[in-house]
N, C-alpha and C. Protein backbone atom coordinates (compact mmCIF):
# COMPACT_ATOMS: atom_id res chain seq x y z
N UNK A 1 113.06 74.94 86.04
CA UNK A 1 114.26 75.15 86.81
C UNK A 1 114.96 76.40 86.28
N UNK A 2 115.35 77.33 87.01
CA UNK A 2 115.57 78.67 86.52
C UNK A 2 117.45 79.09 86.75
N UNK A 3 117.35 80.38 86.91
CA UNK A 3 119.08 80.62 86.76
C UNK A 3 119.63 79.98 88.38
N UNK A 4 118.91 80.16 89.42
CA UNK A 4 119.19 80.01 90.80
C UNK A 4 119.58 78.52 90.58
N UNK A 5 118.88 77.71 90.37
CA UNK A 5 119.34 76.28 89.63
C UNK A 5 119.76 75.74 89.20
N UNK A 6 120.42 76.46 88.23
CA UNK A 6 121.54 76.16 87.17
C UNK A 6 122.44 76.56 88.49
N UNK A 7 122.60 77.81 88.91
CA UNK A 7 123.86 78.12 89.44
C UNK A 7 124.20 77.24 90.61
N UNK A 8 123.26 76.61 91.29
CA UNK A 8 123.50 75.63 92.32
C UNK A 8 124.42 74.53 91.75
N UNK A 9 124.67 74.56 90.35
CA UNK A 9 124.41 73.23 90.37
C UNK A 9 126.09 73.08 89.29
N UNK A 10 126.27 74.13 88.70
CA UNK A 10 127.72 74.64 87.66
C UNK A 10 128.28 75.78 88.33
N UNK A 11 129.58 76.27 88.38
CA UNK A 11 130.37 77.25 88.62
C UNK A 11 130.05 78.46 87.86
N UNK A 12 129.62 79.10 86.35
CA UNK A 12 129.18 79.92 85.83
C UNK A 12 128.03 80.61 85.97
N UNK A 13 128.41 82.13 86.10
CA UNK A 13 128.35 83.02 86.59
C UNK A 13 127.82 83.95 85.57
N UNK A 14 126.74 85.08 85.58
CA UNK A 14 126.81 86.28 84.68
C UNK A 14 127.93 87.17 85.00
N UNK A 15 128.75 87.27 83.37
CA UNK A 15 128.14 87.47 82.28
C UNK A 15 128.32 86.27 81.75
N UNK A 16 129.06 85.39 81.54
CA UNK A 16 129.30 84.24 81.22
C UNK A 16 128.40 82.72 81.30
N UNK A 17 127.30 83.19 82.10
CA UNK A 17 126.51 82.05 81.79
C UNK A 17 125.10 82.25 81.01
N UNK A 18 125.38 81.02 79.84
CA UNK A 18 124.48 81.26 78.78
C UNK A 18 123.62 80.31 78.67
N UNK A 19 122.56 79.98 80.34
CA UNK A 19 121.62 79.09 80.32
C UNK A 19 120.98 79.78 80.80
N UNK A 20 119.95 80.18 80.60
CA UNK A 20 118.76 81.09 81.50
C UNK A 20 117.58 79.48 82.48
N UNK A 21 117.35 78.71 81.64
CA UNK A 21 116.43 77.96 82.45
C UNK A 21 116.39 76.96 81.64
N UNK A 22 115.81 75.33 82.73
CA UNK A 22 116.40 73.98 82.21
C UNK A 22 114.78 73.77 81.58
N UNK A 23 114.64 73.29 81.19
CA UNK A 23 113.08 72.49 80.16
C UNK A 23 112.68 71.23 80.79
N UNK A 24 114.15 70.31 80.51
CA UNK A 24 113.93 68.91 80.60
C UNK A 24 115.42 68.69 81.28
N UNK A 25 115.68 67.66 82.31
CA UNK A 25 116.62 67.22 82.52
C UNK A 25 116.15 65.41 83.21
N UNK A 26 116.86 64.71 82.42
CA UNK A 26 116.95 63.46 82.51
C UNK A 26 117.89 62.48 82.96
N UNK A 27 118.66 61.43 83.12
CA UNK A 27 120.15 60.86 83.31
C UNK A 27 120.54 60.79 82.77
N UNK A 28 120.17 61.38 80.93
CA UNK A 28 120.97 60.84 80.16
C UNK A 28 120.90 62.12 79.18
N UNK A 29 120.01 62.80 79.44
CA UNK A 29 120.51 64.27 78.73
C UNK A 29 119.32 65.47 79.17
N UNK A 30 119.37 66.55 78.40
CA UNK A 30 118.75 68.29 79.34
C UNK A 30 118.67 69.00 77.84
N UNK A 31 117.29 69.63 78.53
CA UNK A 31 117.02 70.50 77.87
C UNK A 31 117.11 71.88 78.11
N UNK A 32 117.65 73.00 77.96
CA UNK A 32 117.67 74.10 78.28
C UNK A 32 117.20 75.58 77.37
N UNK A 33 117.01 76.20 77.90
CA UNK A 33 117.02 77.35 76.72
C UNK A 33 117.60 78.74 77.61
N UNK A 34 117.86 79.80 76.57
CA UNK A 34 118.30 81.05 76.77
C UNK A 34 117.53 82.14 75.82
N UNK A 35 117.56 83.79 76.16
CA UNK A 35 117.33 84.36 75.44
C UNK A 35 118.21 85.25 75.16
N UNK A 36 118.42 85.54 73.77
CA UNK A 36 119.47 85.94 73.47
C UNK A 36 118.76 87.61 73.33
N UNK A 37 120.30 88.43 74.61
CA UNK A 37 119.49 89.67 74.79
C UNK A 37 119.77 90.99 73.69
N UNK A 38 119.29 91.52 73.08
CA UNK A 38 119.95 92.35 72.15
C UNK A 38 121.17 93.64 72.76
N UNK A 39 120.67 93.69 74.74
CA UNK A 39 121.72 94.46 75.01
C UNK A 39 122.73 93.73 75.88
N UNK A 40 123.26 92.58 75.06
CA UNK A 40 124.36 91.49 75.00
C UNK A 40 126.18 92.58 74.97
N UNK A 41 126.79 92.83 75.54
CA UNK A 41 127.84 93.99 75.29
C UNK A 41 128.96 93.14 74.19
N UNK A 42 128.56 91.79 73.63
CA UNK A 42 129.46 91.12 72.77
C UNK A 42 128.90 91.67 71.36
N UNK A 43 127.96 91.96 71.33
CA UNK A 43 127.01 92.25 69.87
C UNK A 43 127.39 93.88 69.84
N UNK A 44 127.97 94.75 69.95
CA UNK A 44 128.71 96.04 70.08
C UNK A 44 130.04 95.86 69.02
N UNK A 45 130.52 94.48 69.41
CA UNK A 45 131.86 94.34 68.58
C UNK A 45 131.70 92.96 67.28
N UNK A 46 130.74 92.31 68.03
CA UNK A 46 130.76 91.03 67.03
C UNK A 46 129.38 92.00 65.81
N UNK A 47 130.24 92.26 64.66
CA UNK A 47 129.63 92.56 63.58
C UNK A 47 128.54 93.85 64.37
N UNK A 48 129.12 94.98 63.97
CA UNK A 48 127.48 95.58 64.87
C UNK A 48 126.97 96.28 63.94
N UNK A 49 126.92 96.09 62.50
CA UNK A 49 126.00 96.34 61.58
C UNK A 49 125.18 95.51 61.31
N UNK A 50 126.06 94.24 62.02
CA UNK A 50 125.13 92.96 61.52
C UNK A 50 124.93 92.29 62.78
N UNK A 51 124.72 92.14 64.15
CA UNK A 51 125.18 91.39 65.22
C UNK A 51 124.48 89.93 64.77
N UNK A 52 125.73 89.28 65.56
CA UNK A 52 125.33 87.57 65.27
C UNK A 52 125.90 86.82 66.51
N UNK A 53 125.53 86.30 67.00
CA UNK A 53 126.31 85.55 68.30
C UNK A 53 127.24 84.74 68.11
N UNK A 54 128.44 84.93 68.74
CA UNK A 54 129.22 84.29 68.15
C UNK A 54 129.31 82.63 68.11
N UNK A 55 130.04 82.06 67.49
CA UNK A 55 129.59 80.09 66.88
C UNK A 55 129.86 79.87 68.30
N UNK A 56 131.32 79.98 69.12
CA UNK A 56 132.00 79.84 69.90
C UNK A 56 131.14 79.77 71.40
N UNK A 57 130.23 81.34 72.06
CA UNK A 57 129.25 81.51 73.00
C UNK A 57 127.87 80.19 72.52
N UNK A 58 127.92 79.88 71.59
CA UNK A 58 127.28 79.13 71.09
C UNK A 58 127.45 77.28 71.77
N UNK A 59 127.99 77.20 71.47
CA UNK A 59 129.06 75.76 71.56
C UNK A 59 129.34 76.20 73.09
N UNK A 60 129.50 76.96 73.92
CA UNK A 60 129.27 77.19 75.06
C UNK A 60 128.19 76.87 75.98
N UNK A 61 127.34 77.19 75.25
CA UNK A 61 126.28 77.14 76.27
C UNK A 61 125.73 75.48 76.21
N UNK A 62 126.19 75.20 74.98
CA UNK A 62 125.84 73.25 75.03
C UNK A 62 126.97 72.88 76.09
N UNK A 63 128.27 73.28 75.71
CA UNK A 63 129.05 72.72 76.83
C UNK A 63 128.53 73.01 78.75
N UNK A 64 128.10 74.22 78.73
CA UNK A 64 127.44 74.64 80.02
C UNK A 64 126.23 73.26 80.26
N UNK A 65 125.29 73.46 79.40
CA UNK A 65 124.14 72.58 79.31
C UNK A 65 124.86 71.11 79.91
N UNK A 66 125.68 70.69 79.19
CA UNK A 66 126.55 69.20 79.37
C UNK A 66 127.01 69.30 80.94
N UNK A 67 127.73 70.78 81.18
CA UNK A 67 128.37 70.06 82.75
C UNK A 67 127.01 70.24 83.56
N UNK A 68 126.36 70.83 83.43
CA UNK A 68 125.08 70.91 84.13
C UNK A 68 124.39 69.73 84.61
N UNK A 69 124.33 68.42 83.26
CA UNK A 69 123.82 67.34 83.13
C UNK A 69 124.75 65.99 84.17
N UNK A 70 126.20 66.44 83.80
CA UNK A 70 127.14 65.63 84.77
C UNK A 70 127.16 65.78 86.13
N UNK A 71 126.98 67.01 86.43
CA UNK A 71 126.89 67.71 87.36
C UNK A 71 125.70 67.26 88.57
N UNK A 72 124.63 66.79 88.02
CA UNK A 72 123.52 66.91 88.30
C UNK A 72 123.28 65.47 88.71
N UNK A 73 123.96 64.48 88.14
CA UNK A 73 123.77 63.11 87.76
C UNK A 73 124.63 62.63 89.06
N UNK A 74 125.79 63.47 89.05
CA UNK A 74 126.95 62.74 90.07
C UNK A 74 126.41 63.60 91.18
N UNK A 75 125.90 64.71 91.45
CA UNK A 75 124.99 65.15 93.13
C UNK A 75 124.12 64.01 93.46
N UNK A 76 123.43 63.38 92.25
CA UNK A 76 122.51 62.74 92.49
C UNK A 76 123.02 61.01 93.04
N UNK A 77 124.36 60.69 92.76
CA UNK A 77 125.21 60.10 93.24
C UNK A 77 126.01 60.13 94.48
N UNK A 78 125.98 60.78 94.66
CA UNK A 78 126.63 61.94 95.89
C UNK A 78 128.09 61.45 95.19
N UNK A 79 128.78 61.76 93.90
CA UNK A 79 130.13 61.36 93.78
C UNK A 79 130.57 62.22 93.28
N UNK A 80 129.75 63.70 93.45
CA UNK A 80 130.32 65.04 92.55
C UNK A 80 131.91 65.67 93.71
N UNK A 81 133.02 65.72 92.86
CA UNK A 81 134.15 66.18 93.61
C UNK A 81 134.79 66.73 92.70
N UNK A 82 134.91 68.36 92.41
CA UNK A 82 135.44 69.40 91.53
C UNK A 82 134.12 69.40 90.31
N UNK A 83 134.59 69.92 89.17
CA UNK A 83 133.78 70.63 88.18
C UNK A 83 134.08 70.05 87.35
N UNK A 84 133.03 69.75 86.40
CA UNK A 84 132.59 69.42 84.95
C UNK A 84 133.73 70.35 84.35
N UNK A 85 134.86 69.87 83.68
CA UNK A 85 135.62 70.95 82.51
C UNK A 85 135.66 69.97 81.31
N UNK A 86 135.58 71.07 80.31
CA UNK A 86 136.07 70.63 78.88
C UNK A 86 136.69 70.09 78.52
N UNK A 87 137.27 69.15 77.91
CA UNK A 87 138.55 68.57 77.51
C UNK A 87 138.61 68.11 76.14
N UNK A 88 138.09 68.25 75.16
CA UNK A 88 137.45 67.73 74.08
C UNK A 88 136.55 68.43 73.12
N UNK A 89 136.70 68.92 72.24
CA UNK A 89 135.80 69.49 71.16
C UNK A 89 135.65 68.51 69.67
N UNK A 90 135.23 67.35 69.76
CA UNK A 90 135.17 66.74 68.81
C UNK A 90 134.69 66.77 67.09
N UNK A 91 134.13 68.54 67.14
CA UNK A 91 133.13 68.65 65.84
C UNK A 91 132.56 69.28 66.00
N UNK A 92 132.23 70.30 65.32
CA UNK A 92 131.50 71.78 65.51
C UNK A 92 131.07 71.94 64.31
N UNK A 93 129.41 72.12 64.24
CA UNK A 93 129.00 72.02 62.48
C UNK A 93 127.96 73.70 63.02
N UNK A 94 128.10 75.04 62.16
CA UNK A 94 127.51 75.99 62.46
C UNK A 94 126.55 76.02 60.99
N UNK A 95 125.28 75.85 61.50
CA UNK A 95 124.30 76.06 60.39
C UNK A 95 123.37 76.93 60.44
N UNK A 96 123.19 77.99 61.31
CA UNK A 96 122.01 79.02 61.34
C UNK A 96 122.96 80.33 62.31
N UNK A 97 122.23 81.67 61.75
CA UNK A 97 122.60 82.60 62.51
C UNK A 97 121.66 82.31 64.06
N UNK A 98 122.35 83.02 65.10
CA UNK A 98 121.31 83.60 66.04
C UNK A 98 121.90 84.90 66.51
N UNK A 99 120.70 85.68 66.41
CA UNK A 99 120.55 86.95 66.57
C UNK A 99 120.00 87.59 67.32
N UNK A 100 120.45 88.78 67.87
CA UNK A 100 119.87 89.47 68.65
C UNK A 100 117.88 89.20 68.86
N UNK A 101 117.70 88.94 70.33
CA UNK A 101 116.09 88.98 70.07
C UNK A 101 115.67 87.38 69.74
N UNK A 102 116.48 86.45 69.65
CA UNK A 102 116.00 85.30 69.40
C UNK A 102 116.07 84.42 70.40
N UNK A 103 115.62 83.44 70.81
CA UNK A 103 115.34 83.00 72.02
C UNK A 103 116.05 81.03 71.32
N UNK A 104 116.36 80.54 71.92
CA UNK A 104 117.41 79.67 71.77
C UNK A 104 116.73 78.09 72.56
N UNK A 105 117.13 76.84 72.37
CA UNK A 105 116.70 76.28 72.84
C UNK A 105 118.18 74.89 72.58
N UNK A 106 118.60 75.07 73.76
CA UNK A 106 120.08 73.98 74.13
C UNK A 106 119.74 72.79 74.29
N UNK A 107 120.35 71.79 73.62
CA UNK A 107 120.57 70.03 74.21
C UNK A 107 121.57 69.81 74.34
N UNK A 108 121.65 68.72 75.37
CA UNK A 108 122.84 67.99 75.43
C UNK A 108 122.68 66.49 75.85
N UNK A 109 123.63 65.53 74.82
CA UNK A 109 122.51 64.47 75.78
C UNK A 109 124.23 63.41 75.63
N UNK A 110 123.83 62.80 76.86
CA UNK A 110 125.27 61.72 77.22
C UNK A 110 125.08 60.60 76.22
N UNK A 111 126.78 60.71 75.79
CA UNK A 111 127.00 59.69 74.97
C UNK A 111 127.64 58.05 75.26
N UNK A 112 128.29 58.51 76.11
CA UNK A 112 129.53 57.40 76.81
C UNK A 112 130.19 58.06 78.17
N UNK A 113 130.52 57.57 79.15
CA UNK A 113 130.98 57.42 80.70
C UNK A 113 132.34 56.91 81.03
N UNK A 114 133.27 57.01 80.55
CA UNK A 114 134.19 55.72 80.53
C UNK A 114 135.19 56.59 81.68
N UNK A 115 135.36 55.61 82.98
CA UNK A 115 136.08 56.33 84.45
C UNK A 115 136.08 57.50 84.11
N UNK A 116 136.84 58.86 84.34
CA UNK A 116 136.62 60.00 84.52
C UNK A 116 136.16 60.98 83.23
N UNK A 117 136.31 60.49 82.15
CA UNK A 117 135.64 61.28 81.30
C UNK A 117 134.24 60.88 80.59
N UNK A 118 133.44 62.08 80.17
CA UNK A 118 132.31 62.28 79.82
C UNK A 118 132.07 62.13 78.49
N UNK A 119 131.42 61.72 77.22
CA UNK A 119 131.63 62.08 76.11
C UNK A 119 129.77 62.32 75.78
N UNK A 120 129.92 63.50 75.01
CA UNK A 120 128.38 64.32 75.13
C UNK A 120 128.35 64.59 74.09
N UNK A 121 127.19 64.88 73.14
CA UNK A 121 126.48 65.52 71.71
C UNK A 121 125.51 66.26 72.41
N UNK A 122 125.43 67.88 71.77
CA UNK A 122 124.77 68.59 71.94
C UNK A 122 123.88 69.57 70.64
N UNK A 123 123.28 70.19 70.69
CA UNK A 123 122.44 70.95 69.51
C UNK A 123 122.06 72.23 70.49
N UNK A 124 121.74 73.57 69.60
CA UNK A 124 121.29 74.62 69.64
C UNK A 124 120.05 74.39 68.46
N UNK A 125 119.10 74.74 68.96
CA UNK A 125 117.96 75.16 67.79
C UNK A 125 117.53 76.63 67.91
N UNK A 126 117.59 77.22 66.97
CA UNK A 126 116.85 78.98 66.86
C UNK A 126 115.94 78.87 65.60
N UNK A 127 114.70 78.96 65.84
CA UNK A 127 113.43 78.69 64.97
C UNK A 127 112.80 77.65 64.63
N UNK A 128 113.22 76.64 65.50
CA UNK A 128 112.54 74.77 65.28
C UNK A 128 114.10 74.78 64.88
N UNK A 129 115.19 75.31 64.36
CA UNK A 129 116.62 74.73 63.79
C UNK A 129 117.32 74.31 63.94
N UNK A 130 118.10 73.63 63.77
CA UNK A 130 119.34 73.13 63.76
C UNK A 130 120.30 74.92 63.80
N UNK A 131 121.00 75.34 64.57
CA UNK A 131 122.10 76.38 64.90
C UNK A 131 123.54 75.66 64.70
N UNK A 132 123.37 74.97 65.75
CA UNK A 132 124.96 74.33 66.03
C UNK A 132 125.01 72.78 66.41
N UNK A 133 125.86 71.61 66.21
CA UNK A 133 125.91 70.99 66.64
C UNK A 133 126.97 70.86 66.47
N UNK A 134 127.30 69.92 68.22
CA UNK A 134 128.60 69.38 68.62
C UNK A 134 129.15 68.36 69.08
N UNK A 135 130.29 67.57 69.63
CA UNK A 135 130.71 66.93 70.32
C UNK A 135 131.82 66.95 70.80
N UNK A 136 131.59 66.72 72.10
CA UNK A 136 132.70 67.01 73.57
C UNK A 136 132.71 66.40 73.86
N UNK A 137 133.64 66.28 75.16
CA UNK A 137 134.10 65.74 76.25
C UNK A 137 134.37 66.58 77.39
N UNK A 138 134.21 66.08 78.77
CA UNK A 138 134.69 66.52 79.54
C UNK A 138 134.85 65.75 81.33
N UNK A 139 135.75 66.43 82.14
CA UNK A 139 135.92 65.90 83.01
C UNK A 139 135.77 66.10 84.12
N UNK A 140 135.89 65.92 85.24
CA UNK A 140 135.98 66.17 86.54
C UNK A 140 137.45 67.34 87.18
N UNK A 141 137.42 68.45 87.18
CA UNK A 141 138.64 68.83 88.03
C UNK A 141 138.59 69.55 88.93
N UNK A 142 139.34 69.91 90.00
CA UNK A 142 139.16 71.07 91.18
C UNK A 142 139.49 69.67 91.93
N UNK A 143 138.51 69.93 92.76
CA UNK A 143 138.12 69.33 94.32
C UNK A 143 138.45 67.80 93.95
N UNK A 144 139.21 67.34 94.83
CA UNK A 144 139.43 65.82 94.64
C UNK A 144 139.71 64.96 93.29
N UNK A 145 140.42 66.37 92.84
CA UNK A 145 141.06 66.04 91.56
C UNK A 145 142.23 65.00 91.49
């Protein structure tokens, strides 16, 4: 499942979307990956003797990965009305660089459902690794909010 797919399916947009293509998607969690491009225009300012992606675009793209997964679950419901948003950053553990040229591999997998909010754990791996792991939340808003 590629970018056309993702975009059917979440509001994010290049430059801002940091899922290139899905792996695995299930009811209860997704696999995704990205490649991280070296002519990225954030790696110019984030350290550019050293570029490193930032923790933050990081923890992004799991959150992307996550509304993707809600997203996908409630079409498949037909009960999707507005957008997957954030509401929740429960824990952010940063354990590996990723760097220019490295190719990335996103999870996100559902934790709990409770009426309108979502609660999700996600991981970044860069080299078989552990990068980032997190936990969120998020909700339904826009349309039939």
């Amino acid at each position: 499942m590629d970018k056309d797919f993702i975009m059917e399916q979440i509001p994010h947009r290049p430059p801002f979307l940091w899922l290139d293509r899905v792996l695995e998607l299930t009811e209860s969690s997704i696999r995704a990956e990205m490649a991280v491009s070296a002519d990225l225009e954030i790696f110019k300012g984030h350290y550019p003797n050293y570029p490193i992606m930032p923790g933050v675009l990081l923890c992004e793209a799991v959150f992307q990965a996550g509304a993707l997964l809600v997203a996908k679950t409630l079409r498949k419901k037909q009960e999707l009305k507005g957008v997957p948003v954030l509401t929740r950053i429960l824990g952010a553990k940063f354990k590996r660089e990723v760097r220019p040229g490295d190719r990335i591999e996103i999870s996100a997998t559902l934790k709990e459902h409770v009426g309108p909010a979502w609660f999700l754990k996600g991981t970044v791996h860069v080299h078989d690794k552990i990068a980032v792991q997190v936990e969120f939340a998020c909700a339904l808003k826009g349309e039939g909010e």
